[in-house]
C-alpha atoms as a PDB file:
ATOM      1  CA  UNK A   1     -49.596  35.256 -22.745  1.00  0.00           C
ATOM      2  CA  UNK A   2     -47.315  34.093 -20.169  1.00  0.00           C
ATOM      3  CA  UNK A   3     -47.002  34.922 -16.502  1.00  0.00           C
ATOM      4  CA  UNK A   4     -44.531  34.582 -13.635  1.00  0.00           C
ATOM      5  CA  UNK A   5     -45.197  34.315 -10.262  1.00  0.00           C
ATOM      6  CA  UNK A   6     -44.568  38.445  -7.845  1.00  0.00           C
ATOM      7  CA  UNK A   7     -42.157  37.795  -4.803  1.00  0.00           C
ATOM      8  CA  UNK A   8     -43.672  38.275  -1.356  1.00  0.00           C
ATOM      9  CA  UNK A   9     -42.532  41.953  -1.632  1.00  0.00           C
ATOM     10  CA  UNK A  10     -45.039  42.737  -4.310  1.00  0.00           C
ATOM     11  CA  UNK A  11     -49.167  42.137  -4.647  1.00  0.00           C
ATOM     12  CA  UNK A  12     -50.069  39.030  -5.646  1.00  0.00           C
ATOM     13  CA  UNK A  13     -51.344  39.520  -9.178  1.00  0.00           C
ATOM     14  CA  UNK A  14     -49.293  37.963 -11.800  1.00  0.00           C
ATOM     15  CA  UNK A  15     -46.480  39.634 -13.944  1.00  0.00           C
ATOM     16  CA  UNK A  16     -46.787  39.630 -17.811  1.00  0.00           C
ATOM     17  CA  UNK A  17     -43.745  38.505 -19.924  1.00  0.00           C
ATOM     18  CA  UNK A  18     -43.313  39.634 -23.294  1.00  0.00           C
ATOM     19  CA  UNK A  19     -42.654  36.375 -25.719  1.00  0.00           C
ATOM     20  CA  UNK A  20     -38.731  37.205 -25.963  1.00  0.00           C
ATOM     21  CA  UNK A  21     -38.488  37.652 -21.982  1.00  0.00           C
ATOM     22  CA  UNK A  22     -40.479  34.769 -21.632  1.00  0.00           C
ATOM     23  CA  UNK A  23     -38.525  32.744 -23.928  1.00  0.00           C
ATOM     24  CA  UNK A  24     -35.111  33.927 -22.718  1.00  0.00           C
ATOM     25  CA  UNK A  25     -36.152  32.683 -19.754  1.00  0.00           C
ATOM     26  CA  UNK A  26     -37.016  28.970 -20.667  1.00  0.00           C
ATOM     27  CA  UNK A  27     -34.032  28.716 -22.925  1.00  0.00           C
ATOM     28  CA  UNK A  28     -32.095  29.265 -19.289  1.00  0.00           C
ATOM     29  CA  UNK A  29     -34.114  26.728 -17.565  1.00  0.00           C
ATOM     30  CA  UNK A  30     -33.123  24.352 -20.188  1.00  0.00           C
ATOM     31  CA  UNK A  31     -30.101  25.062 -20.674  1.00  0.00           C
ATOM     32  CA  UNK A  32     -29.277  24.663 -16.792  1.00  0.00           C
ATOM     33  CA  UNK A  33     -31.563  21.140 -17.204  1.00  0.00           C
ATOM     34  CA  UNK A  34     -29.556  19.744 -20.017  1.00  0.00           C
ATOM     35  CA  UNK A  35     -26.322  20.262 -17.954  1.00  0.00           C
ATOM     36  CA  UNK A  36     -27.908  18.838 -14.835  1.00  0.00           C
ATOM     37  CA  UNK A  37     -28.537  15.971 -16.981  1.00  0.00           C
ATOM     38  CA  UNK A  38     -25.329  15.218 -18.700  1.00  0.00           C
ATOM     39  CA  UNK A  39     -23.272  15.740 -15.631  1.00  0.00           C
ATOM     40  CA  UNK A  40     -25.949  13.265 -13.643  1.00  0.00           C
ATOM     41  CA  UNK A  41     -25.233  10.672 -16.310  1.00  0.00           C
ATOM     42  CA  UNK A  42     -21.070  11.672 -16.026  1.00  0.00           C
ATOM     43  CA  UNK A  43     -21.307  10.474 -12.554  1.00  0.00           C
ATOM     44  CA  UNK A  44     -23.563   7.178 -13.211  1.00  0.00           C
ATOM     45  CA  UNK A  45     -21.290   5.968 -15.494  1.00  0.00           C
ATOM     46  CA  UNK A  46     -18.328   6.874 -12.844  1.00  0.00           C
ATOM     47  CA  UNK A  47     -20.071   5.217 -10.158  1.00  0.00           C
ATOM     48  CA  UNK A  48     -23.088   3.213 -10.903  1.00  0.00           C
ATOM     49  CA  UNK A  49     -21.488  -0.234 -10.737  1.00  0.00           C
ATOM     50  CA  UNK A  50     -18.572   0.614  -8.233  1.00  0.00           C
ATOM     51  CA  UNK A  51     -20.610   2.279  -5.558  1.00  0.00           C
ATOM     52  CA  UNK A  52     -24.345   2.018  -5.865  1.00  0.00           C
ATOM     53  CA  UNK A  53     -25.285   5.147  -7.097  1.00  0.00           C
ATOM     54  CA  UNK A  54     -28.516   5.434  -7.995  1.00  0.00           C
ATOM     55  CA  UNK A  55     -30.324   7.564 -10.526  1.00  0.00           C
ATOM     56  CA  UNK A  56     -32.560   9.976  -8.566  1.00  0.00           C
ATOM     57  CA  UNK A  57     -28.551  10.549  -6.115  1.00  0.00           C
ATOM     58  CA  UNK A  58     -26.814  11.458  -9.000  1.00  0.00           C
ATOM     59  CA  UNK A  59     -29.669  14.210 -10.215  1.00  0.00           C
ATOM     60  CA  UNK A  60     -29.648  15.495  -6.573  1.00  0.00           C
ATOM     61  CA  UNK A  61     -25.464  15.410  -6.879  1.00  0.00           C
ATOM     62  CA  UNK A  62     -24.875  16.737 -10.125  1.00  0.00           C
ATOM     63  CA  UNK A  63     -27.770  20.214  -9.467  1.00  0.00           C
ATOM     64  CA  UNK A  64     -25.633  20.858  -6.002  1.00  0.00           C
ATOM     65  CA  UNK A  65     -22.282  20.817  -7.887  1.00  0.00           C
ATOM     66  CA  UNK A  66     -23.500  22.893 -10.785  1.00  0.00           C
ATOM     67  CA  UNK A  67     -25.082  25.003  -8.497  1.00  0.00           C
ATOM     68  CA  UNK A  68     -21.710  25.127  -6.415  1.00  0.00           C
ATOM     69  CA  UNK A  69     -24.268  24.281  -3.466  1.00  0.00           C
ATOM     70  CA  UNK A  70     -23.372  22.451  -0.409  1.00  0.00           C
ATOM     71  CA  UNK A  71     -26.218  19.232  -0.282  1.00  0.00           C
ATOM     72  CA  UNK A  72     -27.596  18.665   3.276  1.00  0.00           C
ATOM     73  CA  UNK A  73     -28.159  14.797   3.717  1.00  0.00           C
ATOM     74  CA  UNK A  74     -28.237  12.466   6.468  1.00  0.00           C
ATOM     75  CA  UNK A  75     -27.282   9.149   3.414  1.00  0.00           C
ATOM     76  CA  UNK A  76     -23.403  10.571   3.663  1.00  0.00           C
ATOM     77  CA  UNK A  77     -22.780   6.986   1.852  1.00  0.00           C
ATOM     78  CA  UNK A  78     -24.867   7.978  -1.113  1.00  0.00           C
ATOM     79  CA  UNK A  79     -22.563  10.517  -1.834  1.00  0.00           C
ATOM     80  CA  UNK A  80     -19.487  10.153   0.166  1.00  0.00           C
ATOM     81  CA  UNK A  81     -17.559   8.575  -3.087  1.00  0.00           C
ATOM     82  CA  UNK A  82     -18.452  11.957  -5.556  1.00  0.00           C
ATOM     83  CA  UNK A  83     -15.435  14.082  -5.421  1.00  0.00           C
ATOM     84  CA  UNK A  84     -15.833  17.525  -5.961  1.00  0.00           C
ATOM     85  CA  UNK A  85     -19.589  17.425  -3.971  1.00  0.00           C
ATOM     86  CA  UNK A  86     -19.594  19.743  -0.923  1.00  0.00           C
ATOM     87  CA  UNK A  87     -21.402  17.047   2.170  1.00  0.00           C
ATOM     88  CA  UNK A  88     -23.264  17.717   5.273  1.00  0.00           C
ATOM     89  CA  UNK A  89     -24.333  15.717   7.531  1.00  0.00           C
ATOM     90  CA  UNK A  90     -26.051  17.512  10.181  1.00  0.00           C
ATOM     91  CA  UNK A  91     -26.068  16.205  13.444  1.00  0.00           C
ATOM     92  CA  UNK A  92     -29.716  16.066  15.167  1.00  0.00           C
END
């Protein structure tokens, strides 16, 4: 048996998944994983030596551009250098 957490709009007991829903739903996750992954490891070997970039940046970059998110960060210079990444800085 599997379960997935109820949003706030329903009780709090736990929904059961039948074995294909639940395992449609993994294959997704990794699916969206392995492309996080390979597009982390794109950028590392675009910008590893010339800028700095470190492993944990380029997992944070690559899941906000395949998630066509903006990333919020006050390090602009960890990212700064990664075209096609949407950058905030907010100003506090």
């Amino acid at each position: 048996m599997f379960f997935t957490s109820s949003s706030k709009m329903e009780p709090s007991r736990p929904i059961l998944l039948d074995p294909s829903q639940r395992a449609n739903q993994l294959q997704k996750r990794f699916r969206s994983i392995d492309a996080i992954g390979r597009q982390a490891y794109a950028l590392l070997k675009a910008y590893a030596k010339s800028n700095g970039l470190r492993t944990f940046d380029s997992l944070i970059a690559a899941t906000a551009m395949l998630e066509r998110r903006t990333l919020v960060t006050r390090n602009r210079k960890h990212f700064e250098m990664i075209g096609g990444l949407a950058v905030d800085v907010p100003e506090y």
